[in-house]
C-alpha atoms as a PDB file:
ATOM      1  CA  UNK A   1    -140.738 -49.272 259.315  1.00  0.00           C
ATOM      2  CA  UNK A   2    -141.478 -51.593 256.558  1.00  0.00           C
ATOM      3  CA  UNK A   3    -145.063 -52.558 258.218  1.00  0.00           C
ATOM      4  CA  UNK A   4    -145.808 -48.781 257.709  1.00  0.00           C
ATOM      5  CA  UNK A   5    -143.938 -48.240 253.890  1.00  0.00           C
ATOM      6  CA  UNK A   6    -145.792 -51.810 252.775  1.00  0.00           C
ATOM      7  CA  UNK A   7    -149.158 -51.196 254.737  1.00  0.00           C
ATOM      8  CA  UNK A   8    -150.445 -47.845 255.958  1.00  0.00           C
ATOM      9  CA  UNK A   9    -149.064 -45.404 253.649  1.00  0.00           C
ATOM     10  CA  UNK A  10    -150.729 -47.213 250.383  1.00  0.00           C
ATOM     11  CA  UNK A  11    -154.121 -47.915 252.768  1.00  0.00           C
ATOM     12  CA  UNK A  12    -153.763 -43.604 253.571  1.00  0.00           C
ATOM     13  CA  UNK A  13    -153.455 -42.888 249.531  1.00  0.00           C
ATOM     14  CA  UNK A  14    -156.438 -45.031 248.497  1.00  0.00           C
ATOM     15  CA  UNK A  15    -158.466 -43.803 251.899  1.00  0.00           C
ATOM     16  CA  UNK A  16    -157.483 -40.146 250.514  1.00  0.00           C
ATOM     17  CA  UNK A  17    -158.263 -40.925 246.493  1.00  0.00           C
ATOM     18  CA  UNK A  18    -161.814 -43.075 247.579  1.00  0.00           C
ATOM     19  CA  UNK A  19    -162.548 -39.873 250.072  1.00  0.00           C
ATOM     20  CA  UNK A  20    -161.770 -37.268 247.101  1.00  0.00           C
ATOM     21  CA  UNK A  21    -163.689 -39.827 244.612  1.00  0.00           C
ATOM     22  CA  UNK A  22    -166.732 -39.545 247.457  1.00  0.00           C
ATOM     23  CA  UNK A  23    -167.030 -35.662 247.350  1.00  0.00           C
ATOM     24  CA  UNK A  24    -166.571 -35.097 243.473  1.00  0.00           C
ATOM     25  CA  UNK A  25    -169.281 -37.612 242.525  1.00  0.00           C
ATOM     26  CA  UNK A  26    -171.536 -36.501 245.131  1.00  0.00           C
ATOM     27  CA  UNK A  27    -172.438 -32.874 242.757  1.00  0.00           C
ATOM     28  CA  UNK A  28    -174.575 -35.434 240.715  1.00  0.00           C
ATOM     29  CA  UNK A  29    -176.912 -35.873 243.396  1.00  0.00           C
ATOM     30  CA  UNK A  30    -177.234 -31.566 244.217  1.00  0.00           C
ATOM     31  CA  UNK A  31    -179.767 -29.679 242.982  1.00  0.00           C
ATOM     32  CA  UNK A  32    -178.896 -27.774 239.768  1.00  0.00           C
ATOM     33  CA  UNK A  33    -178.512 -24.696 240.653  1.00  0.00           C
ATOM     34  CA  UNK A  34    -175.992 -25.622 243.409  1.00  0.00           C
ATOM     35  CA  UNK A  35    -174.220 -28.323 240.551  1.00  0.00           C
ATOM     36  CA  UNK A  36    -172.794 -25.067 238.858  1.00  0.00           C
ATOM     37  CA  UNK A  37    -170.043 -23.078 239.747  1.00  0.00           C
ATOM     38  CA  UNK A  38    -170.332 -19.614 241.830  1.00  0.00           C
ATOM     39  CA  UNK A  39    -171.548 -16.468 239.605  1.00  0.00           C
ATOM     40  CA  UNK A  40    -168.372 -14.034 239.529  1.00  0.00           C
ATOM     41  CA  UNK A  41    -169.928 -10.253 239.993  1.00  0.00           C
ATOM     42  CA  UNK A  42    -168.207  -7.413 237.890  1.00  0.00           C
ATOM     43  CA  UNK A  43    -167.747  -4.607 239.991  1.00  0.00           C
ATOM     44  CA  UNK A  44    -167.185  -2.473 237.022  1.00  0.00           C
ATOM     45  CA  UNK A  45    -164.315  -0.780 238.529  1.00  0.00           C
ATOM     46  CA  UNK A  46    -160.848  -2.054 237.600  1.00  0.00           C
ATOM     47  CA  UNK A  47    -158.885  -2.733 240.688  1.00  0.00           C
ATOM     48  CA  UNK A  48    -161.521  -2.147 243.247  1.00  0.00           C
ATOM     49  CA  UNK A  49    -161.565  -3.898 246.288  1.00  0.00           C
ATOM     50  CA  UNK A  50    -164.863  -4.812 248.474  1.00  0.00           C
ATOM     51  CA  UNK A  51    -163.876  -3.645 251.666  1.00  0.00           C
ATOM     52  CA  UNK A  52    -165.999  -4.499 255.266  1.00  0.00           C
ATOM     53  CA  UNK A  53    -167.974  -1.848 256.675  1.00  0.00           C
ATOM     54  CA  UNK A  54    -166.780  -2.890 260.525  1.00  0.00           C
ATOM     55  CA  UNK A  55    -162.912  -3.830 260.470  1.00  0.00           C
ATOM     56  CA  UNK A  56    -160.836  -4.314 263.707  1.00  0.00           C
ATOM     57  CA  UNK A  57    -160.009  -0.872 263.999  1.00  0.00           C
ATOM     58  CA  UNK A  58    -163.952   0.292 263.546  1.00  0.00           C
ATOM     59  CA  UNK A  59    -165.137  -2.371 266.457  1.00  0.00           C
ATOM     60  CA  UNK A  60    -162.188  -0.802 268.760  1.00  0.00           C
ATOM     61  CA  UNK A  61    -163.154   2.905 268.796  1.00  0.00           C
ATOM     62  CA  UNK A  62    -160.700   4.015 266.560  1.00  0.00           C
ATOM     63  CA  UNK A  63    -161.063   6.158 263.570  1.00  0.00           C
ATOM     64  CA  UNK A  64    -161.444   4.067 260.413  1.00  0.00           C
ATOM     65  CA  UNK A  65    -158.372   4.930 257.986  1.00  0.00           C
ATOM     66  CA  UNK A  66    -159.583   4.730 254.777  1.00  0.00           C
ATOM     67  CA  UNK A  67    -157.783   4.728 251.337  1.00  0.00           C
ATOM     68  CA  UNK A  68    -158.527   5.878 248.150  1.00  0.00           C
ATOM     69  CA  UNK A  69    -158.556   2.488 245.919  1.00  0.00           C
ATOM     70  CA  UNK A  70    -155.883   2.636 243.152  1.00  0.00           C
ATOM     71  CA  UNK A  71    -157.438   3.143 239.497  1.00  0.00           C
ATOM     72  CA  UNK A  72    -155.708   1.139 236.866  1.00  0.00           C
ATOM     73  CA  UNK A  73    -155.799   3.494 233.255  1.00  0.00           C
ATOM     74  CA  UNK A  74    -155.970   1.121 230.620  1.00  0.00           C
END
């Protein structure tokens, strides 16, 4: 057990921190349009939700049950 507590475990935290280190550094080398983060799209509804067109119950033959989405009044 000590082999393991004195050994692997540190050589599995710096495998996992040099594998982590790997990944974050390697958005230098993307192209810059891919470099920034994901554009966030305004619905302009408060509280909608993007629902698919084919669900489980759609694919199945059964009737889709669909909701009316809540409105939040502000």
């Amino acid at each position: 057990m000590a082999i393991f507590r004195q050994y692997i475990a540190p050589f599995f935290v710096v495998l996992i921190f040099i594998i982590a280190l790997v990944a974050v550094s390697s958005r230098i080398f993307l192209p810059s349009d891919m470099a920034a983060p994901a554009p966030v799209e305004e619905s302009g509804e408060v509280g909608s939700v993007n629902t698919p067109l084919f669900t489980l119950s759609t694919l199945s033959g059964q009737s889709p049950q669909r909701t009316a989405s809540p409105s939040l009044s502000v």
